[in-house]
C-alpha atoms as a PDB file:
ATOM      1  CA  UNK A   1      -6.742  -1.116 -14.558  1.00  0.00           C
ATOM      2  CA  UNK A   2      -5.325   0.083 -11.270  1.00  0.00           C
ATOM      3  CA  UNK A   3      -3.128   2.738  -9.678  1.00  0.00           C
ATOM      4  CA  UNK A   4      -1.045   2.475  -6.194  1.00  0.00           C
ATOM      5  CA  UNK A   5       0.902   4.633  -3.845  1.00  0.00           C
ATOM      6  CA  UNK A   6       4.145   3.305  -1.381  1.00  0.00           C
ATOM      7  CA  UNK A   7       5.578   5.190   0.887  1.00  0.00           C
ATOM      8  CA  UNK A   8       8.119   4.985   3.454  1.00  0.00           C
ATOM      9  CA  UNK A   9       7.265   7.383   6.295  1.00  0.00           C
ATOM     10  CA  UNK A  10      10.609   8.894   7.292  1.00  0.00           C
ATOM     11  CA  UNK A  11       9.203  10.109  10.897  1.00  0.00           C
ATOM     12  CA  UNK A  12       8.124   6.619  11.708  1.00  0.00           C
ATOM     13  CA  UNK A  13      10.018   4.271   9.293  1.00  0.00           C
ATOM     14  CA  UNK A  14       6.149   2.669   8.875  1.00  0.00           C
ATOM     15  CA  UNK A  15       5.505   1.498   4.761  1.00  0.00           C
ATOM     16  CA  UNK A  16       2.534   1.622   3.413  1.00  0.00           C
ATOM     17  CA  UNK A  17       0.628   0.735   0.260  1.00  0.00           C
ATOM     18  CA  UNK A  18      -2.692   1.823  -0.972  1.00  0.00           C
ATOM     19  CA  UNK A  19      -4.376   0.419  -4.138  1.00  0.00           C
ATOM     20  CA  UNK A  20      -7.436   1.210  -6.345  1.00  0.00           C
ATOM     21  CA  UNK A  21      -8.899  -0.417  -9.047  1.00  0.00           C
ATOM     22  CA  UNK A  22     -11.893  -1.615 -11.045  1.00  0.00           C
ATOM     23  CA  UNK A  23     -11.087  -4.933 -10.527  1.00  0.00           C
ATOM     24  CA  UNK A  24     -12.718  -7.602  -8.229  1.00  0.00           C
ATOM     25  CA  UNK A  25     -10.677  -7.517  -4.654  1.00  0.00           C
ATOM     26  CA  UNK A  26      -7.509  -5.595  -5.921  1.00  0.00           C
ATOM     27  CA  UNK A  27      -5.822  -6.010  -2.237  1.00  0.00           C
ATOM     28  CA  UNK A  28      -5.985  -9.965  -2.296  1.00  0.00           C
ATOM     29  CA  UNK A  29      -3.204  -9.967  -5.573  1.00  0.00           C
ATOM     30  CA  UNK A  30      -1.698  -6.694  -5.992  1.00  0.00           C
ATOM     31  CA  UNK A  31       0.169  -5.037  -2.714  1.00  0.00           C
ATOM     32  CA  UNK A  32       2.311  -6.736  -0.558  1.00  0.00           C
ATOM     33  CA  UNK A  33       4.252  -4.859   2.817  1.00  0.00           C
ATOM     34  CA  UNK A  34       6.509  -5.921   5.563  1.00  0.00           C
ATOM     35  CA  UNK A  35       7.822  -3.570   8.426  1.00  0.00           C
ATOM     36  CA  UNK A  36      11.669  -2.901   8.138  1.00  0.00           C
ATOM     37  CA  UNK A  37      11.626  -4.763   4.560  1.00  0.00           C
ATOM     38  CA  UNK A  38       9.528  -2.892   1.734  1.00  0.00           C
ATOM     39  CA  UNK A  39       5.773  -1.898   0.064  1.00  0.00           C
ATOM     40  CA  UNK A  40       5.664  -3.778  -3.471  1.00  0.00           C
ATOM     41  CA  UNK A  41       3.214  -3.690  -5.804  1.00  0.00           C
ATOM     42  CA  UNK A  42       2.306  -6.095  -8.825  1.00  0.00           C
ATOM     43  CA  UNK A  43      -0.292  -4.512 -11.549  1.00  0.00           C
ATOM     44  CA  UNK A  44      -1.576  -4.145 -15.003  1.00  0.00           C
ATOM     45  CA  UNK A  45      -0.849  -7.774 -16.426  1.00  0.00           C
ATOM     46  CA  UNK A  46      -0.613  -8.899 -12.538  1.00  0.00           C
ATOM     47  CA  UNK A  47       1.962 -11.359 -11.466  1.00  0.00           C
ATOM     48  CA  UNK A  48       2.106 -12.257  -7.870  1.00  0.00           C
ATOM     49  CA  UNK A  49       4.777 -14.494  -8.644  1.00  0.00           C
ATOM     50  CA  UNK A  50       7.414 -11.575  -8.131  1.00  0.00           C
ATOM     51  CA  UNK A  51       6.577 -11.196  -4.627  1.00  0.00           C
ATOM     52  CA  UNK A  52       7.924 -14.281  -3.542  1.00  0.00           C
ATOM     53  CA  UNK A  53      11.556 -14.052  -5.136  1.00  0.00           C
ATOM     54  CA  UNK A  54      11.693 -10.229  -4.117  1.00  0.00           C
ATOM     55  CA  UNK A  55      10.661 -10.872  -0.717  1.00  0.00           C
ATOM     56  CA  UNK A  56      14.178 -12.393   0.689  1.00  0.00           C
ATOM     57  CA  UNK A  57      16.502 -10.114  -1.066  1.00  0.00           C
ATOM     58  CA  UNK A  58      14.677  -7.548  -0.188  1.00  0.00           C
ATOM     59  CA  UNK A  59      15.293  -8.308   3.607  1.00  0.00           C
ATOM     60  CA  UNK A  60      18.720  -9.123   2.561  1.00  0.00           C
ATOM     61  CA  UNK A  61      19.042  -5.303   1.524  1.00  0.00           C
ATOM     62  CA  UNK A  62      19.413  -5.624  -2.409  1.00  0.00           C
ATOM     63  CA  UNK A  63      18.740  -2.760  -4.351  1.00  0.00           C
ATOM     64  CA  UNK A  64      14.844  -2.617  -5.507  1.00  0.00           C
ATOM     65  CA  UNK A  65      15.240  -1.894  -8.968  1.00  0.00           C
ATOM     66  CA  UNK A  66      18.095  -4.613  -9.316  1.00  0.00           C
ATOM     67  CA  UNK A  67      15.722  -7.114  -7.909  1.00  0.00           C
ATOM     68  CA  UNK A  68      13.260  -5.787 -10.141  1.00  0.00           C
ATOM     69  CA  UNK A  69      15.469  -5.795 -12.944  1.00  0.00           C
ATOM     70  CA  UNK A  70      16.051  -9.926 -12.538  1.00  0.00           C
ATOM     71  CA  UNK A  71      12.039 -10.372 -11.630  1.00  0.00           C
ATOM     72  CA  UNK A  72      11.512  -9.111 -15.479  1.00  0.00           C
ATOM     73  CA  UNK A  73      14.607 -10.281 -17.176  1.00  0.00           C
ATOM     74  CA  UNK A  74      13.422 -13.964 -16.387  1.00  0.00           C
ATOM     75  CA  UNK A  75       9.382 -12.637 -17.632  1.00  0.00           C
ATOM     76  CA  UNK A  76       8.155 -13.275 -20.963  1.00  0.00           C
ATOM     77  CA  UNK A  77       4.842 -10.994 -19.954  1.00  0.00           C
ATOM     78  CA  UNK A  78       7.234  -7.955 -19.034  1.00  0.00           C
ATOM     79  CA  UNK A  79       6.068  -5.563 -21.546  1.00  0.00           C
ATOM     80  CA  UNK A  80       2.515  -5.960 -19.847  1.00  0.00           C
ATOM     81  CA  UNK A  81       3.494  -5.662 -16.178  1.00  0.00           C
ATOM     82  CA  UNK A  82       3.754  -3.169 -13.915  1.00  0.00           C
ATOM     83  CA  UNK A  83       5.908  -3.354 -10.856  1.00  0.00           C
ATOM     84  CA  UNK A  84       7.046  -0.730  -8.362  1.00  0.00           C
ATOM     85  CA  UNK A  85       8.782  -1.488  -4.777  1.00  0.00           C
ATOM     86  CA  UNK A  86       9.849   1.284  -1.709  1.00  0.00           C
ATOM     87  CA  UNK A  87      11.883  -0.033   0.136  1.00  0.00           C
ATOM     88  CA  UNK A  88      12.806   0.661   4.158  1.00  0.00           C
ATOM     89  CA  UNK A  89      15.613   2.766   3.050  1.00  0.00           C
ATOM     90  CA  UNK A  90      13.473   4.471   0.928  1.00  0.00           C
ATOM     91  CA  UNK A  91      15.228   3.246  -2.307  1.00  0.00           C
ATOM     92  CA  UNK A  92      12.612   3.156  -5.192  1.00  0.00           C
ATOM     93  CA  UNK A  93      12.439   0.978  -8.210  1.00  0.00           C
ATOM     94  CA  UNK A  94       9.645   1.252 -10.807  1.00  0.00           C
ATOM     95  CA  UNK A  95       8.269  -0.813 -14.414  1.00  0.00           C
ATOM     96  CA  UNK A  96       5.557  -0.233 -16.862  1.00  0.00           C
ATOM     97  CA  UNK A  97       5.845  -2.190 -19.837  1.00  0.00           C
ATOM     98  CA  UNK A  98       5.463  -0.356 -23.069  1.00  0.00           C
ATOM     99  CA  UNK A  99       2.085  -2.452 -23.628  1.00  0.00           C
ATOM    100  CA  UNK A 100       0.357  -1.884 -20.636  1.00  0.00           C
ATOM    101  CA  UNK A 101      -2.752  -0.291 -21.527  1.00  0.00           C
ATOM    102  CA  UNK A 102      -2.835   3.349 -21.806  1.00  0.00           C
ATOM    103  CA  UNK A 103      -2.908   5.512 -19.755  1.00  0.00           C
ATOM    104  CA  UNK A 104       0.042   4.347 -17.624  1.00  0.00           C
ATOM    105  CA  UNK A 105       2.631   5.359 -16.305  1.00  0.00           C
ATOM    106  CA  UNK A 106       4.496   6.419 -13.092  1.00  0.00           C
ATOM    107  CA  UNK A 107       5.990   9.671 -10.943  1.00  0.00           C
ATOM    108  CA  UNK A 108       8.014   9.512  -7.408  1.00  0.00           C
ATOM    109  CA  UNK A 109       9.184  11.770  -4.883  1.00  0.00           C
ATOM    110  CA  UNK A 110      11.158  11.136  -2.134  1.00  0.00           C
ATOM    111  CA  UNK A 111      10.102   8.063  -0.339  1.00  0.00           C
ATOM    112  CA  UNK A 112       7.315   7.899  -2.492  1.00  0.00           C
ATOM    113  CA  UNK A 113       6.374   6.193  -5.279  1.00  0.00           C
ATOM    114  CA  UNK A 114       3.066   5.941  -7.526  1.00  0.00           C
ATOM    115  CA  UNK A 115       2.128   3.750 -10.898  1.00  0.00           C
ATOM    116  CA  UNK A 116      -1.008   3.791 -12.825  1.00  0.00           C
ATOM    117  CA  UNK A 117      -2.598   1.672 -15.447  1.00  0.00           C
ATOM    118  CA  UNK A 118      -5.393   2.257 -17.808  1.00  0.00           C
ATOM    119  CA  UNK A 119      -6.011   5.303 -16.484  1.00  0.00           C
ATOM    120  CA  UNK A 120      -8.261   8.612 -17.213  1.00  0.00           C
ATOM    121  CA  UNK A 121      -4.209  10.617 -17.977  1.00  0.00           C
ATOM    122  CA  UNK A 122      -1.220  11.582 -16.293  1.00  0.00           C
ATOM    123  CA  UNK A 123      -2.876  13.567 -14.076  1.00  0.00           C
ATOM    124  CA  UNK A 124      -4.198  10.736 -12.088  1.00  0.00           C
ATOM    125  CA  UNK A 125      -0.606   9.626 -10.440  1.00  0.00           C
ATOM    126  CA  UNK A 126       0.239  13.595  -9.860  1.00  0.00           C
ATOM    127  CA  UNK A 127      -2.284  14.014  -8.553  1.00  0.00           C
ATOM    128  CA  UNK A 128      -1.917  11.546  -5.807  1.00  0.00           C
ATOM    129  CA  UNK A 129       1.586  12.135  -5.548  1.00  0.00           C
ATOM    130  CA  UNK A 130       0.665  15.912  -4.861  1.00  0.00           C
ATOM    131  CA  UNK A 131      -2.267  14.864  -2.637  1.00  0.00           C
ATOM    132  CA  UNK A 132       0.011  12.485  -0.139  1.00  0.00           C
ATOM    133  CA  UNK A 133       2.294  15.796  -0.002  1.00  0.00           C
ATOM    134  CA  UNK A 134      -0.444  17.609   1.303  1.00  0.00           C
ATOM    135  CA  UNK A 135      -2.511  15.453   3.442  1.00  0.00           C
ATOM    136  CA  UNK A 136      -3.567  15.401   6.803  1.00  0.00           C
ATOM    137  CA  UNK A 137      -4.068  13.089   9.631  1.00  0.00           C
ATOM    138  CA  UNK A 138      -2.237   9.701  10.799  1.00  0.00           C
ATOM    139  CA  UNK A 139       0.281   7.789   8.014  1.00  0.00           C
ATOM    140  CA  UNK A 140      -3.100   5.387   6.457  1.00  0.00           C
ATOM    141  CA  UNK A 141      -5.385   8.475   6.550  1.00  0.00           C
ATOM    142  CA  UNK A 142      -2.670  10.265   4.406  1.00  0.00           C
ATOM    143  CA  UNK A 143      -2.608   7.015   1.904  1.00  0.00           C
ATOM    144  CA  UNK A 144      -6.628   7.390   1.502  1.00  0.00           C
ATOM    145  CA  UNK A 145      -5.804  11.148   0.753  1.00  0.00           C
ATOM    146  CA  UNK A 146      -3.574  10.410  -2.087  1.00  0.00           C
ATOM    147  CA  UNK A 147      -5.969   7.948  -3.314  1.00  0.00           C
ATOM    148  CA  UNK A 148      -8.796  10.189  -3.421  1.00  0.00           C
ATOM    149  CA  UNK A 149      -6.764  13.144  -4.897  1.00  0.00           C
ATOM    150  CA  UNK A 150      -5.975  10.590  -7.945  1.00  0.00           C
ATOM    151  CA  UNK A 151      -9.387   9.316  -7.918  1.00  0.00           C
ATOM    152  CA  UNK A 152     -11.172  13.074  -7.942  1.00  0.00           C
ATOM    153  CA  UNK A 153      -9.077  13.519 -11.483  1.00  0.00           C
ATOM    154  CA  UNK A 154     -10.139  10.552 -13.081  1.00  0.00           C
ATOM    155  CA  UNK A 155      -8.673   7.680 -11.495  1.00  0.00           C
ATOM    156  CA  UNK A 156      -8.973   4.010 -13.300  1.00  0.00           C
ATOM    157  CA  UNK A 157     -11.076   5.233 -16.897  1.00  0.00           C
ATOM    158  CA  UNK A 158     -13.083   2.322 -16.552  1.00  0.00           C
ATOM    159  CA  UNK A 159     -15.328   2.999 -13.306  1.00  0.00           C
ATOM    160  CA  UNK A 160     -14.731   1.738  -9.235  1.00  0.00           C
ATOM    161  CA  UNK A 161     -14.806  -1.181  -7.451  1.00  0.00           C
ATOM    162  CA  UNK A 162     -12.192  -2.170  -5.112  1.00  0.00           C
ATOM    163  CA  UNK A 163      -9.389  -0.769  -3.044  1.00  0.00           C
ATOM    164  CA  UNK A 164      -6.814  -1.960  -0.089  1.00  0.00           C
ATOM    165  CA  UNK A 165      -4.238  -0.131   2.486  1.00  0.00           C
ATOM    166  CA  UNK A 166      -1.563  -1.331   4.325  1.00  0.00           C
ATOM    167  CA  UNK A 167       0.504  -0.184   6.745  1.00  0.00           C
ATOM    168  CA  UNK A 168       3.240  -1.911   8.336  1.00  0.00           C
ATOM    169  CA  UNK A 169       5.753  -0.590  11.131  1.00  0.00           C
ATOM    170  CA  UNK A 170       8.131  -2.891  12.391  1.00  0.00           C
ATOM    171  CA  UNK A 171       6.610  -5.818  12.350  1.00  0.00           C
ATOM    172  CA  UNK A 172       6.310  -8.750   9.483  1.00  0.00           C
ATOM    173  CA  UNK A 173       2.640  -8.344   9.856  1.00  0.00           C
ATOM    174  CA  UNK A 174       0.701  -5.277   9.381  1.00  0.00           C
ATOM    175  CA  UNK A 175       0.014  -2.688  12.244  1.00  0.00           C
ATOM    176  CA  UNK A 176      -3.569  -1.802   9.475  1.00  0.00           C
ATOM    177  CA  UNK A 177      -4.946  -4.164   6.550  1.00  0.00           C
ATOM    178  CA  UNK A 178      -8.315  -3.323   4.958  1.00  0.00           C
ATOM    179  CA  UNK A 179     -10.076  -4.107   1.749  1.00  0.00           C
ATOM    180  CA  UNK A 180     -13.294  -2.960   0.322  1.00  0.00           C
ATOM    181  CA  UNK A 181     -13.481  -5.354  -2.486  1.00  0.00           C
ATOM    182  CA  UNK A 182     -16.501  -4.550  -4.367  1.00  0.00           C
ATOM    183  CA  UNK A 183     -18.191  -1.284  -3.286  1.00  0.00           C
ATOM    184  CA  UNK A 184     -19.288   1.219  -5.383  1.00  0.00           C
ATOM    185  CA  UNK A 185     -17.321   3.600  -3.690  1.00  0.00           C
ATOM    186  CA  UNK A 186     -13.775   1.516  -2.346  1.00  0.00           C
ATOM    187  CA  UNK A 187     -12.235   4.890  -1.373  1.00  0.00           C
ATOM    188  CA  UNK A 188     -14.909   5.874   0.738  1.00  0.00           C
ATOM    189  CA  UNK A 189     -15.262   2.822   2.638  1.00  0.00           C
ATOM    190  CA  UNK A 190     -11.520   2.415   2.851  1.00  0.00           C
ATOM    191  CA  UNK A 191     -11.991   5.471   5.054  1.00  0.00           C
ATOM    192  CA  UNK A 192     -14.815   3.629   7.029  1.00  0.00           C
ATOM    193  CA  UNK A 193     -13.004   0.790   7.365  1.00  0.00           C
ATOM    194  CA  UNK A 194      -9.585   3.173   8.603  1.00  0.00           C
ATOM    195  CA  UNK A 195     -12.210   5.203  11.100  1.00  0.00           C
ATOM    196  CA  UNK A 196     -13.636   2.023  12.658  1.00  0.00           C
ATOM    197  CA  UNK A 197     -10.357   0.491  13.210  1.00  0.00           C
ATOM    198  CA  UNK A 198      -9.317   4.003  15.614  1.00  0.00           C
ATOM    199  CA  UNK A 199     -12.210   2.775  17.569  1.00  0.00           C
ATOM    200  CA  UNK A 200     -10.758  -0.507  19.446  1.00  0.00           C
ATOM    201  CA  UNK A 201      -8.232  -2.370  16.606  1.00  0.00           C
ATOM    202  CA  UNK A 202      -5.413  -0.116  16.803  1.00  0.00           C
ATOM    203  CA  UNK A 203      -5.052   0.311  20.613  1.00  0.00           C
ATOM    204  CA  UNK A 204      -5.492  -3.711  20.933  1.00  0.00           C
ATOM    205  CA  UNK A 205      -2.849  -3.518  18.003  1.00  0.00           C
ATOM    206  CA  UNK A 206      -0.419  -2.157  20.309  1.00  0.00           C
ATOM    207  CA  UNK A 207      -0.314  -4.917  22.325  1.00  0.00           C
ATOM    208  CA  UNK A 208       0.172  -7.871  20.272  1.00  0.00           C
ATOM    209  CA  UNK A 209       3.210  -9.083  20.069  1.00  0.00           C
ATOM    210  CA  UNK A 210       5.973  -8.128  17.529  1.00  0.00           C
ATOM    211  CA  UNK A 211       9.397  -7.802  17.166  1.00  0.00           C
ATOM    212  CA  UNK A 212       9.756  -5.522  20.166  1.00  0.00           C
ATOM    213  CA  UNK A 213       8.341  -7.932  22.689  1.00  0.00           C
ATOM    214  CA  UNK A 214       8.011 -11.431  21.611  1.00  0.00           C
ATOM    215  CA  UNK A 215       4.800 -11.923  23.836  1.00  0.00           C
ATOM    216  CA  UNK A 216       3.146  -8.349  23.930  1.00  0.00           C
ATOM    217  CA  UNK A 217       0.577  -7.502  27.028  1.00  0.00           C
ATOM    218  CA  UNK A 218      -0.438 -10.749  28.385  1.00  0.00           C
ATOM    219  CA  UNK A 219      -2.332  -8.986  30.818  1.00  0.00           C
ATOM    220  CA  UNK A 220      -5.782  -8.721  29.765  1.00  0.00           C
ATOM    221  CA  UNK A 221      -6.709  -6.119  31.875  1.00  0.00           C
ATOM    222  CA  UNK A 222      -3.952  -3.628  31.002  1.00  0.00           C
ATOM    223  CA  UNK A 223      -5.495  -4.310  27.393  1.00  0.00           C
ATOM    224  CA  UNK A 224      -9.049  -4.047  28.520  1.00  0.00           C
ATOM    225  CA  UNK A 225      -7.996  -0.450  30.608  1.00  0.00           C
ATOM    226  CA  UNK A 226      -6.451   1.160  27.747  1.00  0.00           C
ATOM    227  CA  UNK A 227      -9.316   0.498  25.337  1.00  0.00           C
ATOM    228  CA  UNK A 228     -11.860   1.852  27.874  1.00  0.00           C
ATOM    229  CA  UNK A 229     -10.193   4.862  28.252  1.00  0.00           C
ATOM    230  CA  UNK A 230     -10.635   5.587  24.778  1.00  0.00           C
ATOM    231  CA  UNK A 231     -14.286   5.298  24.996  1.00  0.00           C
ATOM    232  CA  UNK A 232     -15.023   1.998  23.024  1.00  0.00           C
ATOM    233  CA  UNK A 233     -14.751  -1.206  25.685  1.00  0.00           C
ATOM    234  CA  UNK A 234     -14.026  -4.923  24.095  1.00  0.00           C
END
């Protein structure tokens, strides 16, 4: 019912995960990304209740697909999940149970991975494997990219409805989290969502506080400054 990309950008070390389906609000239950940890993703028979266990040894530095290995070892619905994680190393571990509903399956390159379920063929996570390869543009315009490369083949058999990005750099939350959860075009206004967000949300991004500076600009009109210049006051 759903296909996802995760990627570790090796210029940046950002993750990301991006997420399609024709499912109600895919991004609420599916993806899950921390800066400096790991993009995970939980689909066909969904579980959420791997993220939680994965989540500390994944900071810890396990391997992914050792973690994975214990999340489905302890599952009796393992034949119907499917489970793929990236982590910041760019180590990549990957599931689909042999009854997940056809078509599904999964491909990976380096520092990228990509898993599909009841899809329109094979072609669909190729195709957005290819398609993040060759994109353009900043690291979540590139995730939409490979998105709409799968989706232009086929994508999920069974129609559109929802779709979520999220990019994280260093921080434990994300630097971009958007969700168009039941449009009858996600992709599209994913990429709405992603250009409104260049307009103010990512320069007052910048100044939030993180791991880097544990109180960001406090300054108000430093923030307000760098936003005007860009056109687009607060």
């Amino acid at each position: 019912m759903t296909w996802s990309i995760l990627v570790r950008d090796p210029a940046t070390g950002a993750l990301g995960a991006a997420v399609a389906s024709r499912f109600f609000a895919v991004g609420a239950i599916c993806i899950q990304v921390e800066g400096g940890v790991a993009a995970m993703a939980t689909q066909a028979l969904v579980n959420p209740m791997h993220f939680p266990p994965a989540w500390p040894r994944l900071r810890g530095g396990d391997a992914p697909q050792a973690i994975l290995d214990d999340l489905l070892r302890g599952d009796p619905g393992f034949d119907q999940r499917q489970c793929h994680i990236v982590d910041a190393q760019g180590r990549i571990a990957q599931h689909t149970g042999e009854n997940c509903v056809t078509w599904a399956g999964m491909v990976r390159g380096v520092n990228v991975s990509v898993a599909g379920n009841m899809l329109a063929g094979p072609l669909v996570v190729q195709a957005t494997l290819d398609g993040f390869a060759t994109a353009q543009g900043d690291f979540a315009e590139r995730l939409i990219t490979a998105m709409e490369a799968g989706e232009a083949v086929g994508g999920d058999k069974r129609g559109k409805q929802s779709a979520a990005l999220k990019v994280c750099t260093k921080d434990s939350y994300p630097d971009l989290d958007i969700r168009s959860d039941d449009h009858f075009d996600p992709l599209a206004d994913l990429r709405r969502l992603h250009r409104i967000s260049l307009e103010r949300f990512a320069i007052f991004r910048r100044h939030l506080a993180g791991r880097d500076s544990q109180w960001g600009t406090v300054d108000r009109e430093i923030i307000n400054a760098d936003v005007e210049n860009c056109g687009k006051p607060l």
